[in-house]
N, C-alpha and C. Protein backbone atom coordinates (compact mmCIF):
# COMPACT_ATOMS: atom_id res chain seq x y z
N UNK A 1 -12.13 -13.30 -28.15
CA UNK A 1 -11.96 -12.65 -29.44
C UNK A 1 -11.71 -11.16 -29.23
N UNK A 2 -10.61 -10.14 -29.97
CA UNK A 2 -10.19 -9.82 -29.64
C UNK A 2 -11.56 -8.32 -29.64
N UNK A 3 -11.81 -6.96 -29.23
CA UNK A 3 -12.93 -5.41 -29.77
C UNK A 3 -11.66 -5.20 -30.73
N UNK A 4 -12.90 -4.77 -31.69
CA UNK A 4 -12.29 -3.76 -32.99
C UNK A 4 -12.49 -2.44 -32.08
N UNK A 5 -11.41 -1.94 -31.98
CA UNK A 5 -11.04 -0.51 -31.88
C UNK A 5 -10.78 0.07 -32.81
N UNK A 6 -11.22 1.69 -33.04
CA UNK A 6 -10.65 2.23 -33.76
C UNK A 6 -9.52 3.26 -33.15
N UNK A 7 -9.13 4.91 -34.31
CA UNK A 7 -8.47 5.38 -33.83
C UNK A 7 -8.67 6.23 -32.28
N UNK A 8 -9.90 6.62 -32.60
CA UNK A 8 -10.47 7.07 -31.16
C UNK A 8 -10.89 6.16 -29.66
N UNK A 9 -10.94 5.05 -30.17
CA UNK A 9 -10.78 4.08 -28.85
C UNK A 9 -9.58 3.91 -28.00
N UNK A 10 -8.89 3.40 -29.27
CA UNK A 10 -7.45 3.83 -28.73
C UNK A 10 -6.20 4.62 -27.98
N UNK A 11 -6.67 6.28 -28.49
CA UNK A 11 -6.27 7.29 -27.84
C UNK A 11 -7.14 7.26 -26.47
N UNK A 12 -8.49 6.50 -26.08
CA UNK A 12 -9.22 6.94 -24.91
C UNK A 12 -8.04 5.98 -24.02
N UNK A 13 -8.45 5.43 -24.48
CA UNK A 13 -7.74 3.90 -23.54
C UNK A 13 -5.87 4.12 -23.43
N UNK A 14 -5.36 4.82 -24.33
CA UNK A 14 -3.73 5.16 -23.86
C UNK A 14 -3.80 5.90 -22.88
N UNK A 15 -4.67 7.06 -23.20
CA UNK A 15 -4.78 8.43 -22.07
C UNK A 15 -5.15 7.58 -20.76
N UNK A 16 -6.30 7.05 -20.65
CA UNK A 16 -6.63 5.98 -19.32
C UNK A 16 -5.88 5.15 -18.64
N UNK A 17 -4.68 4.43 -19.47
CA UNK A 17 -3.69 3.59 -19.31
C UNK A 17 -2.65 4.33 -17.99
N UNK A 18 -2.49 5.72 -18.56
CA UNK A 18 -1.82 6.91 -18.45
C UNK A 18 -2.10 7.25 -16.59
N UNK A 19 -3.33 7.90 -16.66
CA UNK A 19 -4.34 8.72 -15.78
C UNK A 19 -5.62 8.08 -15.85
N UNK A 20 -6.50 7.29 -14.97
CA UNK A 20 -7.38 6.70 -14.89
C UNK A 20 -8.74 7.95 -14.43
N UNK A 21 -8.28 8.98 -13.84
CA UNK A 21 -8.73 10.35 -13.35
C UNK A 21 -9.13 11.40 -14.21
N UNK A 22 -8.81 11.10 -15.18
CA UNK A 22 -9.04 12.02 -16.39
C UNK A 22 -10.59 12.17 -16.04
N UNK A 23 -11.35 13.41 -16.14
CA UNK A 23 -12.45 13.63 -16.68
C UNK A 23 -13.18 13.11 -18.16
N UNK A 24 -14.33 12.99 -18.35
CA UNK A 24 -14.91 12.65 -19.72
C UNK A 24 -14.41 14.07 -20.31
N UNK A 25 -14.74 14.98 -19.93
CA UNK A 25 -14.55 16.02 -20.22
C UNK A 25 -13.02 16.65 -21.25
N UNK A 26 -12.13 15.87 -20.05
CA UNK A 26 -10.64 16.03 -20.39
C UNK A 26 -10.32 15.10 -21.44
N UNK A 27 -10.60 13.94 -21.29
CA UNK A 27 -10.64 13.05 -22.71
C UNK A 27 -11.08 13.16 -23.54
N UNK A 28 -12.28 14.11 -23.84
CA UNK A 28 -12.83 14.51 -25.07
C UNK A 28 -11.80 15.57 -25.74
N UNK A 29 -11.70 16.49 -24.75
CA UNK A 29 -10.42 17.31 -25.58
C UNK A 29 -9.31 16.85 -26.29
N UNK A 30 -8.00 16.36 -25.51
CA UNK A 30 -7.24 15.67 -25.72
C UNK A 30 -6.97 14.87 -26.93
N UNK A 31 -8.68 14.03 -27.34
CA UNK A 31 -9.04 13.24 -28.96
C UNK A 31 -9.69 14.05 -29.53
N UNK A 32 -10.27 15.29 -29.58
CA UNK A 32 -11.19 15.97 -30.29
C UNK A 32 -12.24 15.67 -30.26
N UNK A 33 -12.65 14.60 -29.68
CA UNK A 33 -14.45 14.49 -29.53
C UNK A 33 -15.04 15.02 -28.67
N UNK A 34 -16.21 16.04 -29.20
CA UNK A 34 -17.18 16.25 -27.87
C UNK A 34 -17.55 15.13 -26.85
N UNK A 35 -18.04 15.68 -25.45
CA UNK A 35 -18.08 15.06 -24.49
C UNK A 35 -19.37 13.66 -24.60
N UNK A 36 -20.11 13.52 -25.25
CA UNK A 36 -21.04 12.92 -24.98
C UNK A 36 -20.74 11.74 -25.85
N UNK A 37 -20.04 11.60 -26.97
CA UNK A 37 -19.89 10.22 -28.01
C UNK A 37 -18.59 9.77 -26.90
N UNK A 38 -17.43 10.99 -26.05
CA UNK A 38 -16.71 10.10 -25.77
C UNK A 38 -17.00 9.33 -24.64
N UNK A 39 -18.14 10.00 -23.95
CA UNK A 39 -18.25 9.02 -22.44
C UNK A 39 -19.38 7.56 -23.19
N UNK A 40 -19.98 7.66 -23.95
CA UNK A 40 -20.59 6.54 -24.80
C UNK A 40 -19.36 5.46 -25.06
N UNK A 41 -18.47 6.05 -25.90
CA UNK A 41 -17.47 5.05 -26.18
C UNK A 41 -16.82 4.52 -24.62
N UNK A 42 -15.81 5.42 -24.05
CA UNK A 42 -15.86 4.75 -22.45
C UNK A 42 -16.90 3.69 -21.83
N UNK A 43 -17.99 3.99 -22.08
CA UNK A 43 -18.99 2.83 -21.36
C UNK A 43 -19.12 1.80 -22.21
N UNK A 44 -19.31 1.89 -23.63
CA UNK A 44 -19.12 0.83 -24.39
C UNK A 44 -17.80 -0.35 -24.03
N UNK A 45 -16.66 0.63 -24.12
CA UNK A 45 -14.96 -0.26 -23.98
C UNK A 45 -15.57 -1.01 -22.53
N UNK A 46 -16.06 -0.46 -21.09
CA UNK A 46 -16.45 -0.99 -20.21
C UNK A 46 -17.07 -1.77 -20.20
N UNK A 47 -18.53 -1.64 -21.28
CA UNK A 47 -19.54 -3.14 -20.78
C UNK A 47 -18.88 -4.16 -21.87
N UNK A 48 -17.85 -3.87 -22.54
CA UNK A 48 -17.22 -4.97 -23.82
C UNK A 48 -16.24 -5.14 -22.89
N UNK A 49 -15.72 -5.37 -21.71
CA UNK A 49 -14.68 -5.84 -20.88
C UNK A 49 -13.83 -4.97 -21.41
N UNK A 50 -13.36 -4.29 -22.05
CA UNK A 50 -12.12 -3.98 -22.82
C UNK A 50 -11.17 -3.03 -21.22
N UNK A 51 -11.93 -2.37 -21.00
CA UNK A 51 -12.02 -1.35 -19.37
C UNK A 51 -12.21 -2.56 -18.30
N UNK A 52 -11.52 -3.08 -17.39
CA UNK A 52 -11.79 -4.34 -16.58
C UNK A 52 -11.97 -3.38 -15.29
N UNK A 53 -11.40 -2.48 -14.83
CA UNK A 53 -11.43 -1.82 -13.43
C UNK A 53 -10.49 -0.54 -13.98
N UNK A 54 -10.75 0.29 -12.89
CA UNK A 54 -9.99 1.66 -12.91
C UNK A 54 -9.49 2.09 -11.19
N UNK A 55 -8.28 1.30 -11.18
CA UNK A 55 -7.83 1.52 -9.81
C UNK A 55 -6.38 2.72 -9.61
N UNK A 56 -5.90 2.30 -8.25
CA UNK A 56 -5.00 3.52 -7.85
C UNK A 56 -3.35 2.19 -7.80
N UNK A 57 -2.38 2.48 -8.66
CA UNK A 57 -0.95 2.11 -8.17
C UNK A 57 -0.17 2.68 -7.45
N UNK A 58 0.36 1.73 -6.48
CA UNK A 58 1.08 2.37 -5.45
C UNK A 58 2.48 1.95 -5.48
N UNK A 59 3.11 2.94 -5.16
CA UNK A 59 4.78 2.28 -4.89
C UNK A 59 4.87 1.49 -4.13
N UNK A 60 5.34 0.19 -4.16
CA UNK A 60 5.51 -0.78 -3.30
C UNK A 60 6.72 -0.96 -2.30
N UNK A 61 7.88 0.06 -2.43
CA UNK A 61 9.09 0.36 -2.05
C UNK A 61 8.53 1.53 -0.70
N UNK A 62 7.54 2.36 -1.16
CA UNK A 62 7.45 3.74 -0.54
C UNK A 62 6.44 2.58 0.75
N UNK A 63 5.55 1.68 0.49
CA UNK A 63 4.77 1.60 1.93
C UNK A 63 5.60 0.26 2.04
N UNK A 64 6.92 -0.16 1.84
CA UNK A 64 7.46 -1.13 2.79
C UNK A 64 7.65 -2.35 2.20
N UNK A 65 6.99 -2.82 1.23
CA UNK A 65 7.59 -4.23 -0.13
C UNK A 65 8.86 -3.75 -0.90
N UNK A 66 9.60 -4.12 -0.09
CA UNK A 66 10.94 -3.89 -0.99
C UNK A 66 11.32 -5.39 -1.57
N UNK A 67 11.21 -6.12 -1.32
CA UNK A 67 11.79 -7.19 -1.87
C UNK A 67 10.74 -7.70 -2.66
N UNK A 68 11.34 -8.06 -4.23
CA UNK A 68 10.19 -8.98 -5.16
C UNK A 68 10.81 -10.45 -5.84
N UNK A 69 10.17 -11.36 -5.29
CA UNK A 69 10.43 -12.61 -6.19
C UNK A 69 9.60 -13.57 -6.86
N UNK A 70 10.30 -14.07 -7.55
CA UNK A 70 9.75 -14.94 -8.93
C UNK A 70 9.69 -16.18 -8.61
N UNK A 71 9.09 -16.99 -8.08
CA UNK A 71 9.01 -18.61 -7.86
C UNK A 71 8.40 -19.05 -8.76
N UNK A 72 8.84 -20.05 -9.39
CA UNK A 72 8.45 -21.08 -10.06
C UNK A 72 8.29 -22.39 -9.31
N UNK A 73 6.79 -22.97 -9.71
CA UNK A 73 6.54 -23.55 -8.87
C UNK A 73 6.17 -25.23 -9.61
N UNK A 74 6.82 -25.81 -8.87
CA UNK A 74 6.16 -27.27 -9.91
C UNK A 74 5.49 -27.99 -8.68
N UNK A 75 4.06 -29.02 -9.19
CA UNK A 75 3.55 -29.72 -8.64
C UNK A 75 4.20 -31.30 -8.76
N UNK A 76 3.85 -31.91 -7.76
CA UNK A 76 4.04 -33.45 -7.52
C UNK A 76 2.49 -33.80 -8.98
N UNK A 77 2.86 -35.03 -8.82
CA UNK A 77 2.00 -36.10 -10.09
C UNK A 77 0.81 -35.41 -9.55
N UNK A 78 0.25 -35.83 -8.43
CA UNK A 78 -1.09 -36.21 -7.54
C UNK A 78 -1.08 -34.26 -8.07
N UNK A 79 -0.54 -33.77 -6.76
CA UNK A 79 -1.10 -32.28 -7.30
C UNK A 79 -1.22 -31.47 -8.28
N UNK A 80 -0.78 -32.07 -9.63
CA UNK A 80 -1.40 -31.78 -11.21
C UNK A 80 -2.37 -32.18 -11.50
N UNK A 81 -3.31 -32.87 -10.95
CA UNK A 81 -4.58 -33.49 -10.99
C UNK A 81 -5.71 -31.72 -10.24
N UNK A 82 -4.77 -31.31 -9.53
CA UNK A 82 -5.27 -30.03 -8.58
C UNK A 82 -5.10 -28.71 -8.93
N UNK A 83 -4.67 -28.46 -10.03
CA UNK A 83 -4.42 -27.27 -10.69
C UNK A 83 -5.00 -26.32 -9.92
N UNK A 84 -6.44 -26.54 -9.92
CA UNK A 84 -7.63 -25.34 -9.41
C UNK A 84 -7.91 -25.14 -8.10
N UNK A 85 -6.92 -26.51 -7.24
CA UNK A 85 -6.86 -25.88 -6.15
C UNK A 85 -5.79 -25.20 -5.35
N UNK A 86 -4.34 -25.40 -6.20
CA UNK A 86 -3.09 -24.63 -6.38
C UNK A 86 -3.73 -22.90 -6.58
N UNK A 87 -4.26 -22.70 -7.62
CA UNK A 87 -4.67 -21.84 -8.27
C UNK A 87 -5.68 -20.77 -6.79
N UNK A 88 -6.71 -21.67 -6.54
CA UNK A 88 -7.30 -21.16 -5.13
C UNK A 88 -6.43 -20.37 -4.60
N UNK A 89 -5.18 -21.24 -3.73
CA UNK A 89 -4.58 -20.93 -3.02
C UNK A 89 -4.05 -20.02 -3.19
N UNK A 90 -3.10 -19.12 -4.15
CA UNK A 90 -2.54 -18.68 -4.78
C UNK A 90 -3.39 -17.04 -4.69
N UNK A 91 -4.86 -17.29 -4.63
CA UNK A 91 -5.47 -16.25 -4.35
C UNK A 91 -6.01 -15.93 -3.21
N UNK A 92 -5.53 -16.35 -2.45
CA UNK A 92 -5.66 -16.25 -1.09
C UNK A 92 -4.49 -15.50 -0.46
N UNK A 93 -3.18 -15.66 -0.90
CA UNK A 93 -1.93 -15.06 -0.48
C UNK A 93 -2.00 -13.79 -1.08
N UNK A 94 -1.98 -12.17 -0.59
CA UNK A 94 -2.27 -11.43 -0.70
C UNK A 94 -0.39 -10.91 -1.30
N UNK A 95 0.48 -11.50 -0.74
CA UNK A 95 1.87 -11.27 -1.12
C UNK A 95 1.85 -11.88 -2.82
N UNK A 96 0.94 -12.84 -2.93
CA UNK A 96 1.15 -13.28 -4.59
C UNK A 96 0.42 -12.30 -5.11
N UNK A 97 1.35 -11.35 -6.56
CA UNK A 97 0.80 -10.67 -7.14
C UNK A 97 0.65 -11.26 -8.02
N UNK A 98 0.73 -12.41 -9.05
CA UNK A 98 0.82 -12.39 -10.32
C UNK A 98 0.43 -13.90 -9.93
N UNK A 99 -0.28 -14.93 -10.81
CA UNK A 99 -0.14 -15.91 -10.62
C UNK A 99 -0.07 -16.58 -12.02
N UNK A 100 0.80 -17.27 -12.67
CA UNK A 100 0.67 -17.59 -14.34
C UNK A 100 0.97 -19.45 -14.17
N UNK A 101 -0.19 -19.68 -15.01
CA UNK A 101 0.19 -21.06 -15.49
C UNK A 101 1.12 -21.68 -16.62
N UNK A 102 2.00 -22.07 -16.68
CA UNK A 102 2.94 -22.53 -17.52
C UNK A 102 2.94 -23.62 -18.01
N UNK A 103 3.90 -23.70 -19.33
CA UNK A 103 3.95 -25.04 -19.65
C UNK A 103 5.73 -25.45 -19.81
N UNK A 104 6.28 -26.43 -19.71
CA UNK A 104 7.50 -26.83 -19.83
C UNK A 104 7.73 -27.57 -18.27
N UNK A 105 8.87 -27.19 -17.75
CA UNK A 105 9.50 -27.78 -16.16
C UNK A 105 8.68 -27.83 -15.74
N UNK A 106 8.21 -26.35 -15.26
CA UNK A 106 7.31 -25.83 -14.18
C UNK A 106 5.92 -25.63 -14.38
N UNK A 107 4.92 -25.82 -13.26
CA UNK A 107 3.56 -25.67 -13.28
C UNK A 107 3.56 -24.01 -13.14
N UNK A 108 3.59 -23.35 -12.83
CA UNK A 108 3.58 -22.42 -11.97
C UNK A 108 4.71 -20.82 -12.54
N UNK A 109 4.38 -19.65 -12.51
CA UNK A 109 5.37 -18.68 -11.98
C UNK A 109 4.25 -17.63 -11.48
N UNK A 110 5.16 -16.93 -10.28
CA UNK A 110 4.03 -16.62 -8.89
C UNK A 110 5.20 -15.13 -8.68
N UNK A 111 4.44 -14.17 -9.12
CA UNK A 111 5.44 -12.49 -8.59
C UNK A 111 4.88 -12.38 -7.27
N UNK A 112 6.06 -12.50 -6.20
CA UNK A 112 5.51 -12.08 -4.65
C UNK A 112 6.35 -10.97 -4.13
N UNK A 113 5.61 -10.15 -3.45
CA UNK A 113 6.29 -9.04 -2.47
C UNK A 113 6.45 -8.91 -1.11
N UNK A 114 7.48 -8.81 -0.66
CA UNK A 114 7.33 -8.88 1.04
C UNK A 114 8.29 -7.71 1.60
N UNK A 115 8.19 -8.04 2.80
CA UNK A 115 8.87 -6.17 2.82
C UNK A 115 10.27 -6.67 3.06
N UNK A 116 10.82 -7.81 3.11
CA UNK A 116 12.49 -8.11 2.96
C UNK A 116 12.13 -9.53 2.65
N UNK A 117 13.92 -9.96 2.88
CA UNK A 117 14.11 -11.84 2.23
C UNK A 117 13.59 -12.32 3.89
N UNK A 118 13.67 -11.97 4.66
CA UNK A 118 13.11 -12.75 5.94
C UNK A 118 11.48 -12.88 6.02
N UNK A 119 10.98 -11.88 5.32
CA UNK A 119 9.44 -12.06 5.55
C UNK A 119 9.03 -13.30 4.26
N UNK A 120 9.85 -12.94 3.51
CA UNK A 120 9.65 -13.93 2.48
C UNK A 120 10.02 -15.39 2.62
N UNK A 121 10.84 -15.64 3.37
CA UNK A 121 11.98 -17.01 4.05
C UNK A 121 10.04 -17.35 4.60
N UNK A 122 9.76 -16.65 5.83
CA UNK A 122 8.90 -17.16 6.69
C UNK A 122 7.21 -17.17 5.62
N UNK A 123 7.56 -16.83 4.60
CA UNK A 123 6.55 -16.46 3.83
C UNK A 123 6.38 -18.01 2.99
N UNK A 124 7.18 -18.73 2.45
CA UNK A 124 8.13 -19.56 1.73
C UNK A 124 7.76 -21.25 3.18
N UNK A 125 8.00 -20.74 3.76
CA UNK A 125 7.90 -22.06 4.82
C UNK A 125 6.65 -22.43 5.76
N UNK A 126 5.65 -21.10 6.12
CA UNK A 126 4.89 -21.50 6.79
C UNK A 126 3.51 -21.29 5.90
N UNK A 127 4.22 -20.68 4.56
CA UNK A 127 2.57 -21.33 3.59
C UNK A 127 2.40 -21.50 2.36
N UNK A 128 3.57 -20.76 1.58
CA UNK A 128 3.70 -21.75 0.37
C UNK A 128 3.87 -22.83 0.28
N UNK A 129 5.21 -22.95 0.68
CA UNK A 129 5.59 -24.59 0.33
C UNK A 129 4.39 -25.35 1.37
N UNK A 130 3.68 -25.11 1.98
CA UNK A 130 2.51 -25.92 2.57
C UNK A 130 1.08 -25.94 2.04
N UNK A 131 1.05 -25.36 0.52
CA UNK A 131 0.04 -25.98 -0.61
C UNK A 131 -0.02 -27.62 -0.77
N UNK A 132 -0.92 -27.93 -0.54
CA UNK A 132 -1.26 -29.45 -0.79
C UNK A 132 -0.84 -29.59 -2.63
N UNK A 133 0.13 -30.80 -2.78
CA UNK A 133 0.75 -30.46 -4.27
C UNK A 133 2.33 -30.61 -4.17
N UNK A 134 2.50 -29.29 -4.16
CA UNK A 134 3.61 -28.56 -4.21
C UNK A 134 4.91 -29.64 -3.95
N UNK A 135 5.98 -29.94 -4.92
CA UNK A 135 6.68 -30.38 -4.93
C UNK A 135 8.12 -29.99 -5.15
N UNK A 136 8.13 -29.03 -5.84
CA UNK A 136 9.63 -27.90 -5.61
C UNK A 136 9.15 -26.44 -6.23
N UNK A 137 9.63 -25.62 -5.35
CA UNK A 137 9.92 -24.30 -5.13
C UNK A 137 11.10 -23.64 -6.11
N UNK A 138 11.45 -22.98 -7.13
CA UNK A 138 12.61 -22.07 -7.59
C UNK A 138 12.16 -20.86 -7.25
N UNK A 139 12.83 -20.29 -5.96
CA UNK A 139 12.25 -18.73 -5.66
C UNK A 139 14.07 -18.09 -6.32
N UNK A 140 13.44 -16.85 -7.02
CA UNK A 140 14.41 -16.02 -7.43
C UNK A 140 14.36 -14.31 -6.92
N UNK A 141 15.21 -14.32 -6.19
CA UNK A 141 15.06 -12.88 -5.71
C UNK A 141 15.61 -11.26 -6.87
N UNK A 142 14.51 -10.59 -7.40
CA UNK A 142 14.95 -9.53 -7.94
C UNK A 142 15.68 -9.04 -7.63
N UNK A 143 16.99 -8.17 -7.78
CA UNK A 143 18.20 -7.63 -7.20
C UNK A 143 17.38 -5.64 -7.94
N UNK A 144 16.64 -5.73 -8.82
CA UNK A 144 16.69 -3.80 -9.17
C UNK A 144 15.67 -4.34 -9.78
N UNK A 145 15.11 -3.33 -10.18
CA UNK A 145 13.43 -2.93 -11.15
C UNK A 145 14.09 -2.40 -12.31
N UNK A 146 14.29 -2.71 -13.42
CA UNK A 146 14.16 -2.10 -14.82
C UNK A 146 13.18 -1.05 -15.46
N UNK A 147 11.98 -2.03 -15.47
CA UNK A 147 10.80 -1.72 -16.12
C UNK A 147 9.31 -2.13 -15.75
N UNK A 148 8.64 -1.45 -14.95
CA UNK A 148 7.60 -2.32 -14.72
C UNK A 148 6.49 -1.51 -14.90
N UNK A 149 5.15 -1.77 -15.60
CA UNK A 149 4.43 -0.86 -16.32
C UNK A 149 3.52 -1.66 -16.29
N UNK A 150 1.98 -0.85 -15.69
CA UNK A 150 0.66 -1.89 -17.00
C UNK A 150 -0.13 -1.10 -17.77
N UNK A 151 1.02 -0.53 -18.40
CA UNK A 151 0.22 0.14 -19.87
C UNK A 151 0.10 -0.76 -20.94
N UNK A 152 -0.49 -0.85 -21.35
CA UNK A 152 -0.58 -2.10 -22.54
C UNK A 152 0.24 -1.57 -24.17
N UNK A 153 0.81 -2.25 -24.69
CA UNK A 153 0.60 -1.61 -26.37
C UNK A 153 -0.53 -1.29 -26.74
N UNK A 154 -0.50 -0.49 -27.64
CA UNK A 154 -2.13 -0.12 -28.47
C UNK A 154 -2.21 -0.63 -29.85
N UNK A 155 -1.93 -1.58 -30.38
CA UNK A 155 -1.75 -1.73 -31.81
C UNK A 155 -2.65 -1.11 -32.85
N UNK A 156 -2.00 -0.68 -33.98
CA UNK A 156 -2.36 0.05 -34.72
C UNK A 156 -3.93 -0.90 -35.69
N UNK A 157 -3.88 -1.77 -35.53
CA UNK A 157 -4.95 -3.08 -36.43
C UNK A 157 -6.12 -3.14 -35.97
């Protein structure tokens, strides 16, 4: 179910979206609240999950993942019975960034990074496609980056 935010939750959490480094200090300015209701609200959004972690993004081009692809992944009969251990696996591969369950064709779509199509070829043969399950592979290789962001919308409601 979804926190009622208001307008001041909101602005904490864009600015955070933003700069995770911000001071309480600096976020109080920024919304106009003194420092002490806004680090309250911060810990609140935190122990209400709303705040899940506050980490560092890195260019994935600058330390050597240049190549990103999209596999869609469908299971055999037997390994749809295994969802959760597809799913395991999936978190074990440190190249799978994204792992989403679907519905339609495919079981599966899986964002992976490797530092070219050869690490990915050998990536693809000696342990994906060797998930217990796994019955066809659609790997799609990104050709450019558009847009890629995890700032969230903030809706106004």
């Amino acid at each position: 179910m979804p926190i009622s935010l208001d307008a001041h939750d909101r602005k904490i959490l864009a600015l955070l979206q933003e700069e995770a480094t911000l001071s309480t200090a600096e976020i109080a300015e920024r919304i106009g609240l003194s420092q002490s209701p806004c680090w309250r609200r911060i810990q609140r959004l935190k122990e209400e999950g709303v705040i899940r972690k506050q980490v560092t993004l890195l260019d994935r081009k600058k330390i050597g993942l240049n190549t990103q692809i999209f596999a869609q992944v469908k299971l055999n009969a037997h390994g749809r019975n295994h969802l959760t251990d597809f799913a395991q696996a999936m978190e074990a591969f440190p190249e799978v960034l994204e792992c989403h369950v679907l519905m339609g064709a495919v079981d599966f779509m899986l964002r992976i990074v490797t530092e070219d199509v050869e690490a990915y070829e050998r990536f693809f043969f000696e342990r994906l496609s060797q998930v217990p399950g796994v019955q066809e592979i659609n790997s799609i290789v990104a050709l450019s980056e558009i847009k890629s962001t995890t700032t969230l919308p903030l809706s106004r409601g």
